[in-house]
Protein backbone atom coordinates (compact mmCIF):
# COMPACT_ATOMS: atom_id res chain seq x y z
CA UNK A 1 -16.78 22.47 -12.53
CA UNK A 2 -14.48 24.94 -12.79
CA UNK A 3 -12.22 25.40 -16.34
CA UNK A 4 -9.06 26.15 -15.05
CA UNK A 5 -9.46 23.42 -12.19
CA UNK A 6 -9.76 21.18 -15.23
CA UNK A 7 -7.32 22.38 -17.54
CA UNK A 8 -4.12 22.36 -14.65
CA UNK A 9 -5.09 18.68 -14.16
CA UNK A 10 -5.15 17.75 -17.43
CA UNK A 11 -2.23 19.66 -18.20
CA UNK A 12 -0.37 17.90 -14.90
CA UNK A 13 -1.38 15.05 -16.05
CA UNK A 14 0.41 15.13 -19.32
CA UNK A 15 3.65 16.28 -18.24
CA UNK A 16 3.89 13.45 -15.77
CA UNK A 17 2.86 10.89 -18.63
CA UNK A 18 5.96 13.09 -20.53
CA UNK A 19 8.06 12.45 -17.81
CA UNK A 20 6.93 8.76 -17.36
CA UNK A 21 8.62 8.07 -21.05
CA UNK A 22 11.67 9.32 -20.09
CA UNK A 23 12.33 7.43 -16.93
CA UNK A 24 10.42 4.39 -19.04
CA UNK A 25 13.27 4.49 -21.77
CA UNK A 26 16.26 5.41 -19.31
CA UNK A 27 15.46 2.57 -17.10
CA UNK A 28 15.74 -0.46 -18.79
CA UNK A 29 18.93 0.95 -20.85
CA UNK A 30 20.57 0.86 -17.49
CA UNK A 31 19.28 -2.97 -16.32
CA UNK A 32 22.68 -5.51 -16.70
CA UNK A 33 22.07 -7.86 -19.38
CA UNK A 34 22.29 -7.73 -23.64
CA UNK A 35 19.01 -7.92 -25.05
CA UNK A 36 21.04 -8.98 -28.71
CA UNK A 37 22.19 -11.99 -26.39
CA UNK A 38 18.67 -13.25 -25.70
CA UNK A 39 17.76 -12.52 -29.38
CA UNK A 40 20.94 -14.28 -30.95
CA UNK A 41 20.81 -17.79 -28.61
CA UNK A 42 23.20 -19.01 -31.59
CA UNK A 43 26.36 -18.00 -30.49
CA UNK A 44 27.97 -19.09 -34.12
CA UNK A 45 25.10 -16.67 -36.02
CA UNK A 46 27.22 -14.92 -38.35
CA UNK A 47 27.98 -11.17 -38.23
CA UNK A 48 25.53 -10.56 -41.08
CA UNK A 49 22.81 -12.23 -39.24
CA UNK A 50 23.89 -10.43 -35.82
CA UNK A 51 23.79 -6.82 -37.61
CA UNK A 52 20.63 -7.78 -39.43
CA UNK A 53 18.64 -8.50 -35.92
CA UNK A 54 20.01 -5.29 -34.67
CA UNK A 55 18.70 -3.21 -37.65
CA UNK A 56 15.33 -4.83 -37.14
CA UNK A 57 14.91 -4.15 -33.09
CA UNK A 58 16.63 -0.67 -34.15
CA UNK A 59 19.65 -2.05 -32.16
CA UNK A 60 22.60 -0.82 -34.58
CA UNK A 61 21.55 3.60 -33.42
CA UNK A 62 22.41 5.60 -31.06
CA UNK A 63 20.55 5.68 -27.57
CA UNK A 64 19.17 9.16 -28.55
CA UNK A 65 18.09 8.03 -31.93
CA UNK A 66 16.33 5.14 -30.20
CA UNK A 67 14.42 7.36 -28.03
CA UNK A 68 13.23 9.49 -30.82
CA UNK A 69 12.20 6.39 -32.84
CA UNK A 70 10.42 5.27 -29.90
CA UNK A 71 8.49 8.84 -29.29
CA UNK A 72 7.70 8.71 -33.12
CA UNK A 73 6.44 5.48 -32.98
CA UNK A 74 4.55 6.10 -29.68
CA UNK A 75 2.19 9.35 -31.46
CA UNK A 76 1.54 6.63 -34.47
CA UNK A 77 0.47 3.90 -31.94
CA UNK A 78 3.49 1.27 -32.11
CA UNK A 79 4.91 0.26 -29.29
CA UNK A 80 7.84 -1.66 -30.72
CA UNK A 81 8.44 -4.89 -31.55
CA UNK A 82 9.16 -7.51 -28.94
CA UNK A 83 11.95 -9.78 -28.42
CA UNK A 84 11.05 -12.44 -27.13
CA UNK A 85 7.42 -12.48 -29.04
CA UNK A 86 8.70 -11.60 -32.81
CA UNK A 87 5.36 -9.87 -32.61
CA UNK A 88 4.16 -6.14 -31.82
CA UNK A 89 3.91 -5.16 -28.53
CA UNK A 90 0.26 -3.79 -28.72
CA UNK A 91 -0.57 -7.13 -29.95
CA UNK A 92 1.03 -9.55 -26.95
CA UNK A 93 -0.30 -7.18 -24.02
CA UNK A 94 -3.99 -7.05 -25.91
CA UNK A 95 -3.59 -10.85 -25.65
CA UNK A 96 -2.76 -10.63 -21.78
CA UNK A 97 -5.11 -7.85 -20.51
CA UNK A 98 -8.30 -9.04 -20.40
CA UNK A 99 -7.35 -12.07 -18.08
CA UNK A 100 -5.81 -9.31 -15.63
CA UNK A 101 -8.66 -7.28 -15.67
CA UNK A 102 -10.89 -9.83 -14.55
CA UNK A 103 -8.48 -11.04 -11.89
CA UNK A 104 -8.33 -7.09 -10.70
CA UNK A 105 -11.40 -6.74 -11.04
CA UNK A 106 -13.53 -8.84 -9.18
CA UNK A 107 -10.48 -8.35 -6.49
CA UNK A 108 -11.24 -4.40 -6.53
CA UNK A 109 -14.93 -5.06 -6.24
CA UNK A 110 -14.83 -7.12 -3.00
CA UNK A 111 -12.12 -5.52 -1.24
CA UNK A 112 -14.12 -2.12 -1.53
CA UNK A 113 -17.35 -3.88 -0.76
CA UNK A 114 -15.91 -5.69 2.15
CA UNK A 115 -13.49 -3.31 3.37
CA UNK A 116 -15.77 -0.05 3.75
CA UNK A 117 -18.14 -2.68 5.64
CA UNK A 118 -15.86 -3.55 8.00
CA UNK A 119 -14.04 -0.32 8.33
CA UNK A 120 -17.32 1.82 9.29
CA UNK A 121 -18.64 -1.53 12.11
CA UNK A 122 -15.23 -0.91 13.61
CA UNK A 123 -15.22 2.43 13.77
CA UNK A 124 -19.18 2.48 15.14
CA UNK A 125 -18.40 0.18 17.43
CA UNK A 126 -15.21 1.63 18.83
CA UNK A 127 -13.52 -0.12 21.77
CA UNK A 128 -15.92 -2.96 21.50
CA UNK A 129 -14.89 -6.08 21.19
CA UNK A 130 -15.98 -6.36 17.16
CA UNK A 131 -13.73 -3.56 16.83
CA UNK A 132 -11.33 -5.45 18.17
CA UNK A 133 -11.65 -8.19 16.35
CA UNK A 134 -12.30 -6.16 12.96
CA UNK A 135 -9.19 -4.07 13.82
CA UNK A 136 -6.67 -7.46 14.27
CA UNK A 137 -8.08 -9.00 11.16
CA UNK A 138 -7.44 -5.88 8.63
CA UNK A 139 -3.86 -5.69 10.25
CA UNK A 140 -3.24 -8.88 9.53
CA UNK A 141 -4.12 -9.42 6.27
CA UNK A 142 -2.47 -5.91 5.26
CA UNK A 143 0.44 -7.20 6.43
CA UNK A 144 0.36 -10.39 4.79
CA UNK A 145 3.29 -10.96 2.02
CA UNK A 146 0.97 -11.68 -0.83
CA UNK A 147 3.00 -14.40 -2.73
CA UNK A 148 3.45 -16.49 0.93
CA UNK A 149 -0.46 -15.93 1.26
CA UNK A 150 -1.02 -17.19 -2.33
CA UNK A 151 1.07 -20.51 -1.38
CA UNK A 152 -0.79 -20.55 1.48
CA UNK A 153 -4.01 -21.20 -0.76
CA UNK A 154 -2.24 -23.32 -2.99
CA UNK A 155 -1.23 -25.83 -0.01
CA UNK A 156 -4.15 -25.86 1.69
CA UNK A 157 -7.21 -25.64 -0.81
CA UNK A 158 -5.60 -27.11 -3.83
CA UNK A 159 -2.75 -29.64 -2.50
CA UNK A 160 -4.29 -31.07 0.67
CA UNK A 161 -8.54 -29.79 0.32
CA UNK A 162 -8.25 -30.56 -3.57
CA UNK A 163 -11.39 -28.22 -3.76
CA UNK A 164 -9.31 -25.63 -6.56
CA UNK A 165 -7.40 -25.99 -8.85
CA UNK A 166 -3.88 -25.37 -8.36
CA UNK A 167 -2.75 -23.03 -11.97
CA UNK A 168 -4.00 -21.75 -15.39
CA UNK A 169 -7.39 -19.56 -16.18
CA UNK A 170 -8.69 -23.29 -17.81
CA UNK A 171 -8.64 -26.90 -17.11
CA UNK A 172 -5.79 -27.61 -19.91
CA UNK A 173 -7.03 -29.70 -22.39
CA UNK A 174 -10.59 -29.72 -21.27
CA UNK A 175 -13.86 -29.60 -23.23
CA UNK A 176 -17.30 -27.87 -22.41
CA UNK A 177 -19.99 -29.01 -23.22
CA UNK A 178 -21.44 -25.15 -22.89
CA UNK A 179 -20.03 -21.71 -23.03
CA UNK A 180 -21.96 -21.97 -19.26
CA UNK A 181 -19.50 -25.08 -18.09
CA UNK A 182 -16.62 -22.49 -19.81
CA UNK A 183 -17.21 -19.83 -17.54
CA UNK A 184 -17.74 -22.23 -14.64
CA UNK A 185 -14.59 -23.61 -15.03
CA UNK A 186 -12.68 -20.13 -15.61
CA UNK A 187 -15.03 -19.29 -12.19
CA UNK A 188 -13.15 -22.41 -10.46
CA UNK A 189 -9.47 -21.27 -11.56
CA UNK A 190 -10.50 -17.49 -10.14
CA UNK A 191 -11.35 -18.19 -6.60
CA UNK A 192 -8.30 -18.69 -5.26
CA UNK A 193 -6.05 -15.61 -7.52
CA UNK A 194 -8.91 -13.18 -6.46
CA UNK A 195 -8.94 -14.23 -2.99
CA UNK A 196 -5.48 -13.85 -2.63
CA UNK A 197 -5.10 -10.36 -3.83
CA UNK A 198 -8.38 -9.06 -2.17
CA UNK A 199 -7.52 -9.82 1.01
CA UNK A 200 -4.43 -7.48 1.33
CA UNK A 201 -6.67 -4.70 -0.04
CA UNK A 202 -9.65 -5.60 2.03
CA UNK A 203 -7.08 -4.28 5.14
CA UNK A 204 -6.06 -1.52 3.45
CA UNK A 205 -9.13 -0.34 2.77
CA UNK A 206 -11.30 -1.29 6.26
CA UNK A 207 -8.47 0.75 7.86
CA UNK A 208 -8.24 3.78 5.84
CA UNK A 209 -12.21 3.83 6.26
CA UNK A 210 -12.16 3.27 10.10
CA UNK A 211 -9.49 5.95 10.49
CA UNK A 212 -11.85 8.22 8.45
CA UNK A 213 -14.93 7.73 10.20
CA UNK A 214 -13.50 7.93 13.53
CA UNK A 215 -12.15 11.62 12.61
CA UNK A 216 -15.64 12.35 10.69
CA UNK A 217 -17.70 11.22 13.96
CA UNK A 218 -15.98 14.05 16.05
CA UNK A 219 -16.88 16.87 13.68
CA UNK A 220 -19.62 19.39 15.20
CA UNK A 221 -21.91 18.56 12.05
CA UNK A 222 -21.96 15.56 13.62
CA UNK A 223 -22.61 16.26 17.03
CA UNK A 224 -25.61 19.28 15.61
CA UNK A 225 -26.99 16.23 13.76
CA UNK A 226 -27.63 14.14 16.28
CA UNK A 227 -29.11 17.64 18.62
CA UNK A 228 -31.47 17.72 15.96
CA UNK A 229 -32.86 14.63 17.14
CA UNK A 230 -31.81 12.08 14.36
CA UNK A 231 -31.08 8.61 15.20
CA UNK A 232 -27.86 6.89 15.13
CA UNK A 233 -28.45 4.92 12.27
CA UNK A 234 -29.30 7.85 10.26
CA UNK A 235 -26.39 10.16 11.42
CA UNK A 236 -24.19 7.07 10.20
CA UNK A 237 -25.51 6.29 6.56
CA UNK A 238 -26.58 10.26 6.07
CA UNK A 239 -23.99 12.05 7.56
CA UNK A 240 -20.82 10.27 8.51
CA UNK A 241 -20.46 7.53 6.25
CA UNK A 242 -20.42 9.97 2.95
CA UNK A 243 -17.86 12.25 3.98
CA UNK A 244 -16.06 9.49 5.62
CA UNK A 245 -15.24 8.11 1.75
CA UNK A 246 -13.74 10.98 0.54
CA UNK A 247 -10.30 9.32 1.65
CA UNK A 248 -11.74 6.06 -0.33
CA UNK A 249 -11.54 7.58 -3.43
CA UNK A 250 -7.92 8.43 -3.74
CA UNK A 251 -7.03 5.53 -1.94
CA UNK A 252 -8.89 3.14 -4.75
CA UNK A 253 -8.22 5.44 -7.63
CA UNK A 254 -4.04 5.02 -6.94
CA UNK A 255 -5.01 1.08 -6.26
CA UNK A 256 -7.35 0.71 -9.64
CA UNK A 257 -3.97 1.59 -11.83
CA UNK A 258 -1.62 0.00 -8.87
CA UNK A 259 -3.71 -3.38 -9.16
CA UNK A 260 -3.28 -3.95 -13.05
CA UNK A 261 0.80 -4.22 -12.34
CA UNK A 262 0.57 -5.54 -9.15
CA UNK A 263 -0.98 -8.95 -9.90
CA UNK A 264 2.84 -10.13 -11.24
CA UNK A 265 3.64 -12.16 -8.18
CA UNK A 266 -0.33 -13.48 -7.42
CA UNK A 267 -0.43 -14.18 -11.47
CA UNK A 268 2.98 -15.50 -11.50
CA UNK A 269 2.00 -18.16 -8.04
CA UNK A 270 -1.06 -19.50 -9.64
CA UNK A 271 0.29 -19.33 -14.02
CA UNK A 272 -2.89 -17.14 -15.08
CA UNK A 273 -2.17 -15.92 -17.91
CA UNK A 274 -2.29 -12.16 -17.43
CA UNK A 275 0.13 -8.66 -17.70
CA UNK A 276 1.69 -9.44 -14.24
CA UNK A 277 2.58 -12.92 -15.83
CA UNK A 278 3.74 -11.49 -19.21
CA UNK A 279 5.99 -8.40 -17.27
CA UNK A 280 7.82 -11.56 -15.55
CA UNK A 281 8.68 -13.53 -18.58
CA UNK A 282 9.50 -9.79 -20.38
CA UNK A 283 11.95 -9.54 -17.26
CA UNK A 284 13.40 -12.54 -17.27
CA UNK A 285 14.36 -12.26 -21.19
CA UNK A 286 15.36 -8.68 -21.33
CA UNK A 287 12.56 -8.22 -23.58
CA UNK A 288 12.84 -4.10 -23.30
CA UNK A 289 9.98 -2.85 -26.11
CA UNK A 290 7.19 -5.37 -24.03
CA UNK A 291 8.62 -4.45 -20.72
CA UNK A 292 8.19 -0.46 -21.59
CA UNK A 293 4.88 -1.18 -23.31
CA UNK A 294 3.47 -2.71 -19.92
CA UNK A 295 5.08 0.36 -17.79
CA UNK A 296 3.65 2.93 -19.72
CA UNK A 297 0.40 1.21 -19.51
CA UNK A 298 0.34 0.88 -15.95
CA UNK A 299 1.59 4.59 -15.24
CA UNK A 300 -0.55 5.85 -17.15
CA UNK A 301 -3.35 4.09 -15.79
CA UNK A 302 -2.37 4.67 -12.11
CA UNK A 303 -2.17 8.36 -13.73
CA UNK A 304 -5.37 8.33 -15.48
CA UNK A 305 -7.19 7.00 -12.16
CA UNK A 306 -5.89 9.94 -10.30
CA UNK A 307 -7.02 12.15 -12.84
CA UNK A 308 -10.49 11.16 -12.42
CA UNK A 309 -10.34 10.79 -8.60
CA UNK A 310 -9.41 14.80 -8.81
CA UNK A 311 -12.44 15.04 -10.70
CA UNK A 312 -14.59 12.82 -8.50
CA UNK A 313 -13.34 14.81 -5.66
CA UNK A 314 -14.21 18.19 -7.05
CA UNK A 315 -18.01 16.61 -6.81
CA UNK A 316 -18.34 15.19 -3.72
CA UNK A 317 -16.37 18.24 -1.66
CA UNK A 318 -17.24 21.47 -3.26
CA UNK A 319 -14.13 23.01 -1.52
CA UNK A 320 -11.72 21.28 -3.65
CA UNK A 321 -11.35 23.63 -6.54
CA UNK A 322 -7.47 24.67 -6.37
């Protein structure tokens, strides 16, 4: 690979992460609403007690001050302290993140597997009537407003089927008998979470991939391939298909950070306890360190994802060196 390719990435990279912190600290400054008012409920708490809780958040400096505190404290590791926890902020989202990466997880994995699938049928079978078919589905389930589709679920498979459970990551107040039954019933409270937030990415992706094939199957590589004698089949999973996924990777790479903040209004519909959860009740109670802590960690994982797709892409199409 070439250095300086490298280098300028990593360099862009950082000054967009520098940049990130800015806007990060900025924005929730400017939000309506007094943080001191969700920390001081007692509205008779006496001015000692009021200018003693702003000390502690680092309430009683100036906004610039703040933001210097906040850069110090970023380049020792501490992301504040929370509000609404009385904890560090580290400490709450390391709590919260594993449950989200499971739930984005297994939705990444079968929204690429089934997407690309579908995407390259359609576009193979162009104008047919599986195309047509494949084609409707993916634009209707990208267009789907994923909290209505997760109520959707809820109605149908939980209320009226009974088959799923209706909140939580665990039956509350259950016992197992085995770490097995455990992951059964975590399994159980998954389905219907992953389901919902696959689906809108399972468009997304067969569409992007159709689009991308259909383009790649007019090249003249193409059309020399199949001179050559080759069969269909093998122009397809030789030739097409792996420059067809070149527009795959950016796509997932933005939607691998995207996903880890996205899941607030699936996690929020079905109570699992994850960081799209956690960023709603941080909303709701002004709760600015935890609220920043989550942002930065989703920029700079949508950043870091881009990063790597830039690398990845470097690989797979030699002509990408700029």
């Amino acid at each position: 690979m070439n250095r300086n390719y490298l280098l300028k990435k990593i360099f862009q990279s950082l000054i967009t992460i520098f940049l990130v912190l800015i806007i990060n600290y900025i924005l929730f400054r400017v939000m309506p609403g007094d943080p001191l008012q969700m920390l001081m409920r007692n509205p008779k708490a006496s001015g000692e007690a009021v200018a003693r809780t702003k000390a502690l958040f680092g309430l009683d400096r100036p906004w610039y001050a703040q933001f210097f505190l906040y850069l110090r404290q970023l380049l020792h590791g501490d992301l504040g302290l929370s509000f609404l926890h009385k904890k560090p902020v580290l400490e709450v989202i390391a709590s919260r993140i594993l449950p989200t990466l499971l739930l984005a997880g297994c939705a990444e994995v079968i929204a690429i597997l089934v997407g690309t699938v579908i995407g390259i049928v359609s576009a193979w079978k162009r104008g047919k009537k599986i195309d047509v078919i494949s084609l409707s589905f993916a634009l209707v389930t990208y267009s789907m407003p994923t909290f209505w589709l997760g109520i959707v679920f809820v109605a149908f498979f939980s209320v009226f089927l009974r088959i799923f459970p209706t909140t939580g990551m665990v039956t509350p107040g259950a016992t197992f008998i085995s770490e097995f039954a455990h992951m059964v019933d975590i399994g159980r409270h998954l389905v219907l979470p992953t389901l919902t937030l696959s689906l809108v990415m399972i468009g997304e992706y067969a569409l992007i991939m159709r689009n991308s094939l259909i383009d790649i199957l007019t090249e003249d590589f193409i059309t020399t391939a199949r001179a050559k004698g080759f069969t269909e089949q093998y122009v397809l999973r030789r030739h097409a298909v792996p420059n067809a996924l070149l527009p795959m990777v950016t796509i997932v790479a933005i939607n691998l950070g995207l996903v880890i903040g996205g899941t607030i209004q699936v996690e929020t519909i079905f109570s699992w306890p994850g960081l799209g959860r956690l960023m709603y009740e941080a909303l709701m109670n002004r709760d600015y360190p935890l609220l920043q802590g989550i942002f930065l960690l989703v920029s700079i994982s949508v950043i870091g994802a881009n990063f790597l797709a830039d690398i990845l892409y470097s690989y797979l199409d030699p002509r990408v060196k700029g």
